[in-house]
N, C-alpha and C. Protein backbone atom coordinates (compact mmCIF):
# COMPACT_ATOMS: atom_id res chain seq x y z
N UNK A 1 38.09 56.06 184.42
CA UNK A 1 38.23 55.18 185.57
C UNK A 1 39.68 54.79 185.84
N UNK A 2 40.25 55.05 184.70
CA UNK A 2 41.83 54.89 184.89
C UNK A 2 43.13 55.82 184.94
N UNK A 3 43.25 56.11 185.74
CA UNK A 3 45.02 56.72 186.30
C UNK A 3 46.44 56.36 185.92
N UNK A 4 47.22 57.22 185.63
CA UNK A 4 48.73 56.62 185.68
C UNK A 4 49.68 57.49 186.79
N UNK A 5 50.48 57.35 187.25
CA UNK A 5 51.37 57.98 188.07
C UNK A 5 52.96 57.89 187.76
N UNK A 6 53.79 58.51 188.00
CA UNK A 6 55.27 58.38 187.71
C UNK A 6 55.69 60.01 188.41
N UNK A 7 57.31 59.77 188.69
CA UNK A 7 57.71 60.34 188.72
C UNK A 7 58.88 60.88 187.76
N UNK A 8 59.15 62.33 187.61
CA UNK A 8 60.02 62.59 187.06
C UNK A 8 61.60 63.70 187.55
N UNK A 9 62.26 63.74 187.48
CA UNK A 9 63.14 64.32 187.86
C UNK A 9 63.46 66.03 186.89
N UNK A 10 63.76 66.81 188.23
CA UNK A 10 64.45 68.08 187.33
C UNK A 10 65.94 68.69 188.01
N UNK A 11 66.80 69.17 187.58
CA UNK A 11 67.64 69.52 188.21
C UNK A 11 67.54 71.27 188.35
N UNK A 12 67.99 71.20 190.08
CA UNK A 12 67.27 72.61 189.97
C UNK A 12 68.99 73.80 190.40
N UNK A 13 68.78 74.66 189.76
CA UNK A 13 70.26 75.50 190.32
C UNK A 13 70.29 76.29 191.52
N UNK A 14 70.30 75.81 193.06
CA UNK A 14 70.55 76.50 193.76
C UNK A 14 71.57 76.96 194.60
N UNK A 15 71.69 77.84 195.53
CA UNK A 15 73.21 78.38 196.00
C UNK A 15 73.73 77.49 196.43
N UNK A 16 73.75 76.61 196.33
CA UNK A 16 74.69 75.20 197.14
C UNK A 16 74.58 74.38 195.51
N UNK A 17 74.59 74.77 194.58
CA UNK A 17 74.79 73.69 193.33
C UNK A 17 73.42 73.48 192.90
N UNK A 18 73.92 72.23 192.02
CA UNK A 18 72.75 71.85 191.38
C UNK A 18 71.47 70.95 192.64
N UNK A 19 70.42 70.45 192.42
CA UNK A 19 69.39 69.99 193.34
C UNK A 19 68.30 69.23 192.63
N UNK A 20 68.07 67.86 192.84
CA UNK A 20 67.38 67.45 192.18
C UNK A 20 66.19 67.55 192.79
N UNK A 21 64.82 67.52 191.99
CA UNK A 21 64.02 67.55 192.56
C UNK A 21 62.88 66.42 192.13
N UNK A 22 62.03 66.40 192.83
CA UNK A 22 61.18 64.82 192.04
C UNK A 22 59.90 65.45 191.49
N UNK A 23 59.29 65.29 190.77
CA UNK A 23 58.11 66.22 190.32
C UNK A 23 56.86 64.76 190.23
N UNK A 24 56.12 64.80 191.12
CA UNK A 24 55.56 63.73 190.92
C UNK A 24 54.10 63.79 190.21
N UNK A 25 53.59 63.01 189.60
CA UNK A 25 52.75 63.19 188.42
C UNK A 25 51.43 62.29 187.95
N UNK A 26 50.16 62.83 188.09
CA UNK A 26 49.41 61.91 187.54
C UNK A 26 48.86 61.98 186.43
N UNK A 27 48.31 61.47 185.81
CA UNK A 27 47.42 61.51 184.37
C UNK A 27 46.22 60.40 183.96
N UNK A 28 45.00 61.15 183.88
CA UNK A 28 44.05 60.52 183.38
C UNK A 28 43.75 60.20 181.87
N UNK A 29 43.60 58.41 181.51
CA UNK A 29 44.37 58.08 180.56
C UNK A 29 42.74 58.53 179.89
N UNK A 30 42.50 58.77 180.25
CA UNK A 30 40.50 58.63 179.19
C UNK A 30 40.91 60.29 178.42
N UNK A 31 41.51 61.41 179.32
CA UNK A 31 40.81 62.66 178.96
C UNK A 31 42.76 63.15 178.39
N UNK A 32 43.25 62.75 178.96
CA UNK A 32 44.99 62.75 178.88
C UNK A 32 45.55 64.16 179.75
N UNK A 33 44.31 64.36 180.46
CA UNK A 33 44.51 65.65 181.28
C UNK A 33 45.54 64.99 182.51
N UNK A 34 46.81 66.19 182.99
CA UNK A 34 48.11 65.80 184.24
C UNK A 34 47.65 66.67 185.29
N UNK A 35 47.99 66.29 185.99
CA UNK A 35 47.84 66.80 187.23
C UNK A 35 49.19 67.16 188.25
N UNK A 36 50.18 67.80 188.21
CA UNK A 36 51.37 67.81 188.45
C UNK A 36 50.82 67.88 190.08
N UNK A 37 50.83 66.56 190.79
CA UNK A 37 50.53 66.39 192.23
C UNK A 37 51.66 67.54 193.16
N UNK A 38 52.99 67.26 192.95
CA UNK A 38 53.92 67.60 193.64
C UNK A 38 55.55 67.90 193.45
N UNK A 39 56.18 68.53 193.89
CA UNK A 39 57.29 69.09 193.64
C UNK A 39 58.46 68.94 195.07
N UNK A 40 59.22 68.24 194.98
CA UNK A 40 60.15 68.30 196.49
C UNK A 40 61.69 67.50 196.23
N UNK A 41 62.72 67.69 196.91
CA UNK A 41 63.88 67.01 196.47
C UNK A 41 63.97 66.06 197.87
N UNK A 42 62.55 65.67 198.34
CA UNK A 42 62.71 64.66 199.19
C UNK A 42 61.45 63.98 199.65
N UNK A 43 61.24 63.02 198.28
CA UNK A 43 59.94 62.83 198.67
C UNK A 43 59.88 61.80 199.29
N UNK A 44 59.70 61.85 201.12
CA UNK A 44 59.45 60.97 201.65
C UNK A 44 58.13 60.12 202.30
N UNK A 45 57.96 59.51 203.05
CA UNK A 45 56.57 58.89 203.41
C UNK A 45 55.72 59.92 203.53
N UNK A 46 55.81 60.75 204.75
CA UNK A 46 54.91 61.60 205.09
C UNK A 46 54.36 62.35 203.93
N UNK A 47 55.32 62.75 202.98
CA UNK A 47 54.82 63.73 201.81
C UNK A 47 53.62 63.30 201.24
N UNK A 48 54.30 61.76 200.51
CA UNK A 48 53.52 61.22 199.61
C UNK A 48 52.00 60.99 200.14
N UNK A 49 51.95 60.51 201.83
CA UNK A 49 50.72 60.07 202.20
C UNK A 49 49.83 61.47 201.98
N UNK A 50 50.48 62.70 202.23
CA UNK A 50 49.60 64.02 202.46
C UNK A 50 49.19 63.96 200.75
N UNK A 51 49.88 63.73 200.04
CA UNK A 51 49.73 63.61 198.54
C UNK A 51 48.21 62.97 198.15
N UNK A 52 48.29 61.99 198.54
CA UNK A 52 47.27 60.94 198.47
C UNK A 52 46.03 61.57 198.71
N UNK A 53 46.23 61.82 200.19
CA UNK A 53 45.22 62.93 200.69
C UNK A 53 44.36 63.42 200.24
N UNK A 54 45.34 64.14 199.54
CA UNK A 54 45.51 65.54 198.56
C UNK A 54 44.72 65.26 197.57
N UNK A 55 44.94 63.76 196.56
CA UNK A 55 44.46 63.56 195.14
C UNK A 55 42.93 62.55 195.56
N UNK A 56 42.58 61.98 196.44
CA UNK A 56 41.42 61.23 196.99
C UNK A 56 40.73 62.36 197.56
N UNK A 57 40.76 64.10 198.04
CA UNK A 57 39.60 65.22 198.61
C UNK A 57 38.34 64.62 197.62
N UNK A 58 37.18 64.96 198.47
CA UNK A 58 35.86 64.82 197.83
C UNK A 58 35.73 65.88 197.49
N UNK A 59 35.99 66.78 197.41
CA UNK A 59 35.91 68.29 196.68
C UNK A 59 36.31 68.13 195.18
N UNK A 60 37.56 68.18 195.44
CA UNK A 60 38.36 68.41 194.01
C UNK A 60 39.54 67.58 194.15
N UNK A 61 39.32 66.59 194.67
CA UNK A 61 40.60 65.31 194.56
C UNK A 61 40.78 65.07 192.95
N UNK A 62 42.04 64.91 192.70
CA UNK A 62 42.12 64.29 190.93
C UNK A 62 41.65 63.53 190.74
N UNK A 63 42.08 62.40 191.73
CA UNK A 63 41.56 60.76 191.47
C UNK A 63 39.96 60.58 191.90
N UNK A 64 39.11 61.64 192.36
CA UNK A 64 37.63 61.41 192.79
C UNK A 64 37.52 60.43 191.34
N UNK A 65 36.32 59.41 191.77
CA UNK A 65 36.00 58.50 190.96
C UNK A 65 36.47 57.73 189.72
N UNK A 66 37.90 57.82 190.20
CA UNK A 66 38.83 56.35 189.25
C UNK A 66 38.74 55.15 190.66
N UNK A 67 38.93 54.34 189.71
CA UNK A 67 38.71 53.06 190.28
C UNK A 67 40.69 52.60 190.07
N UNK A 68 40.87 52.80 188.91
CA UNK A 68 42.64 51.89 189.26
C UNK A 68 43.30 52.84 188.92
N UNK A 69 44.63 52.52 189.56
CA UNK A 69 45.98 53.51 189.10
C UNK A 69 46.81 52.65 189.11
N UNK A 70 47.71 53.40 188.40
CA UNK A 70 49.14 52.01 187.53
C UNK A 70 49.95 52.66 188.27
N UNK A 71 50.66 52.38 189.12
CA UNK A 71 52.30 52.72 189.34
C UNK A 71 53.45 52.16 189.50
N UNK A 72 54.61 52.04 189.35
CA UNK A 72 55.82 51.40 188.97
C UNK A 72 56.17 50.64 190.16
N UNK A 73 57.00 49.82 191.02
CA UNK A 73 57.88 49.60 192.17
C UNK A 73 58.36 50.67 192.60
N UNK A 74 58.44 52.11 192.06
CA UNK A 74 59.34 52.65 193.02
C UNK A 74 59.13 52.71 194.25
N UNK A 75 60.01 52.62 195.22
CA UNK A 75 60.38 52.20 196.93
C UNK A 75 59.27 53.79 197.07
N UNK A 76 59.21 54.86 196.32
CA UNK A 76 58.98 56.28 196.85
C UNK A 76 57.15 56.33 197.50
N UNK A 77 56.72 55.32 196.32
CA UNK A 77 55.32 55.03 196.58
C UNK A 77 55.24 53.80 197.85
N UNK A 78 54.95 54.71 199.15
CA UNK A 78 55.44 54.23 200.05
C UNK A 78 53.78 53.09 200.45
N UNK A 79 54.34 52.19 201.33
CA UNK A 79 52.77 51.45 202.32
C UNK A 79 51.77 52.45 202.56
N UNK A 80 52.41 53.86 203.00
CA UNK A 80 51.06 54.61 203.61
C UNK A 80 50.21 55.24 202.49
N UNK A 81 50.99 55.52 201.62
CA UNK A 81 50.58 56.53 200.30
C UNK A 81 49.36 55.53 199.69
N UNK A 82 49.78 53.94 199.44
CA UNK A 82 49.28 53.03 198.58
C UNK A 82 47.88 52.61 199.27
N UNK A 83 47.86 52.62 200.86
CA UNK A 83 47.05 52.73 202.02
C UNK A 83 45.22 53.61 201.59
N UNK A 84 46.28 54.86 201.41
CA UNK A 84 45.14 55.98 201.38
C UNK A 84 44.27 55.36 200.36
N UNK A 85 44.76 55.52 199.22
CA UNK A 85 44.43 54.98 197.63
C UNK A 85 43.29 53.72 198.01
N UNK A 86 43.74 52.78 198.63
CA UNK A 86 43.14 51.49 198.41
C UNK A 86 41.72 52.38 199.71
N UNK A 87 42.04 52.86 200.56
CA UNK A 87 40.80 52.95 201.69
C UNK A 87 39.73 54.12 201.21
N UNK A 88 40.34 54.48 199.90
CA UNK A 88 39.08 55.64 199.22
C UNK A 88 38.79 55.14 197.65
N UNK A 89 38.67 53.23 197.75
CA UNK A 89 38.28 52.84 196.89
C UNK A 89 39.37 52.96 195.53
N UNK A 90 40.30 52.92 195.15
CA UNK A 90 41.39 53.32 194.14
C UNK A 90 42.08 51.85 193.82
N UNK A 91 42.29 50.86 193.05
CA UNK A 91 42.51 49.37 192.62
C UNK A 91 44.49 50.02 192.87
N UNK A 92 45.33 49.98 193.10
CA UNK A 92 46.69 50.50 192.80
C UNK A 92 47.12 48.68 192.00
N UNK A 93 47.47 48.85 190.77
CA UNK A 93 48.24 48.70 190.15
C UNK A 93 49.95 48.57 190.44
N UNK A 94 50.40 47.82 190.61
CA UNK A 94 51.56 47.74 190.51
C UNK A 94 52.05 47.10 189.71
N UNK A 95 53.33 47.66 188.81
CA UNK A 95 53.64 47.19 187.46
C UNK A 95 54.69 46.40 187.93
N UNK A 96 55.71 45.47 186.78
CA UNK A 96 56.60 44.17 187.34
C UNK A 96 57.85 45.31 187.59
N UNK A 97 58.47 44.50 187.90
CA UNK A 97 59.67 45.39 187.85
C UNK A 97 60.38 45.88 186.62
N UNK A 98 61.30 46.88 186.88
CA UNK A 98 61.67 47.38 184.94
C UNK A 98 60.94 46.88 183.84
N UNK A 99 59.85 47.75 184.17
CA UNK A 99 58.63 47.16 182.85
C UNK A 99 57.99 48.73 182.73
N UNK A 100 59.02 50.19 182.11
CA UNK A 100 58.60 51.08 181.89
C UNK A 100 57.34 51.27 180.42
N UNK A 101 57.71 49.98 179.58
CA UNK A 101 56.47 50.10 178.67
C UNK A 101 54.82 49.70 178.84
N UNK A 102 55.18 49.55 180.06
CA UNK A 102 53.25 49.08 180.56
C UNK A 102 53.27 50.27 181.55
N UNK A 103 53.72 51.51 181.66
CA UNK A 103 53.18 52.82 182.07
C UNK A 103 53.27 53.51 180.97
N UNK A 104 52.82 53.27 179.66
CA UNK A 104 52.90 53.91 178.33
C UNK A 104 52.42 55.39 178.45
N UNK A 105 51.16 55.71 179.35
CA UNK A 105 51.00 57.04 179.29
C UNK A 105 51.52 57.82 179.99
N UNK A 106 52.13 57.79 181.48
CA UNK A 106 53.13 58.17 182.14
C UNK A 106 54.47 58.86 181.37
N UNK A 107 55.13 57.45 180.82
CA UNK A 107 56.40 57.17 179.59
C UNK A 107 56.26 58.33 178.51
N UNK A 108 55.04 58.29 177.72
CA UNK A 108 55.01 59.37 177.05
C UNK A 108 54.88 60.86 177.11
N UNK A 109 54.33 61.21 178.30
CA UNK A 109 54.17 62.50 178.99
C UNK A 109 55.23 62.80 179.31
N UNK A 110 56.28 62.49 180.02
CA UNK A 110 57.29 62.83 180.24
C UNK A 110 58.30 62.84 179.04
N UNK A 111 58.35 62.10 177.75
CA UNK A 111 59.26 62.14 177.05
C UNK A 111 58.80 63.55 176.21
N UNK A 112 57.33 63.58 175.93
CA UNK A 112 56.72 64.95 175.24
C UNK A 112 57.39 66.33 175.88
N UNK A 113 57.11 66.13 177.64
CA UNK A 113 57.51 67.50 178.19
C UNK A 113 59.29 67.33 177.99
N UNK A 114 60.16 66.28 178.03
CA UNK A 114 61.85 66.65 177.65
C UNK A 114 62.07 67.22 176.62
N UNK A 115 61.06 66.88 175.34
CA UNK A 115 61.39 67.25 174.09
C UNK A 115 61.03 68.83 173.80
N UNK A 116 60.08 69.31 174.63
CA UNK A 116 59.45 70.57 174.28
C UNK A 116 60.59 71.34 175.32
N UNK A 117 61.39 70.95 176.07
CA UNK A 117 61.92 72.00 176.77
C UNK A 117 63.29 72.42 176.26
């Protein structure tokens, strides 16, 4: 019934230099299965809302039947994105500010995948 979300950063090498990109990320804390939602070096409103979309499908949405998701302040998790979530039943969580240890499973997924690469 419970979700985490975060984003993470990669730097990518293309003909104009380096490029960051945002890799955005969910994880179900019951089964510890990720769901790598998305990949873009500009994740703006529109993206994220299609995102949402994307993870609430009655088909094969990730989030079909969680009830809450934890996600941080970032500005990226925009009104519309947080919108979708709440109007297909989803509790969104918002954590305090710089309080990366209450997204513990997020926090750890990402430190697992730096270390293995």
């Amino acid at each position: 019934c419970l979700a985490a979300t975060d984003f993470l950063t990669v730097e990518v090498c293309t003909i104009r230099g380096l490029v960051t990109h945002y890799v955005l990320f969910f994880i179900d804390t019951t089964s510890r299965a990720v769901k790598i939602a998305g990949i873009t070096p500009h994740p703006d409103s529109r993206w994220m809302t299609q995102i949402a979309r994307n993870l609430t499908d009655l088909n094969d949405g990730f989030l079909r039947g969680k009830r809450y998701l934890i996600l941080d302040r970032d500005s990226k998790y925009c009104d519309a994105f947080r919108r979708v979530l709440v109007r297909e039943g989803i509790q969104v969580i918002r954590l305090p500010p710089q309080s990366p240890n209450l997204n513990a499973f997020a926090e750890r997924f990402v430190r697992q995948l730096r270390r293995s690469v």
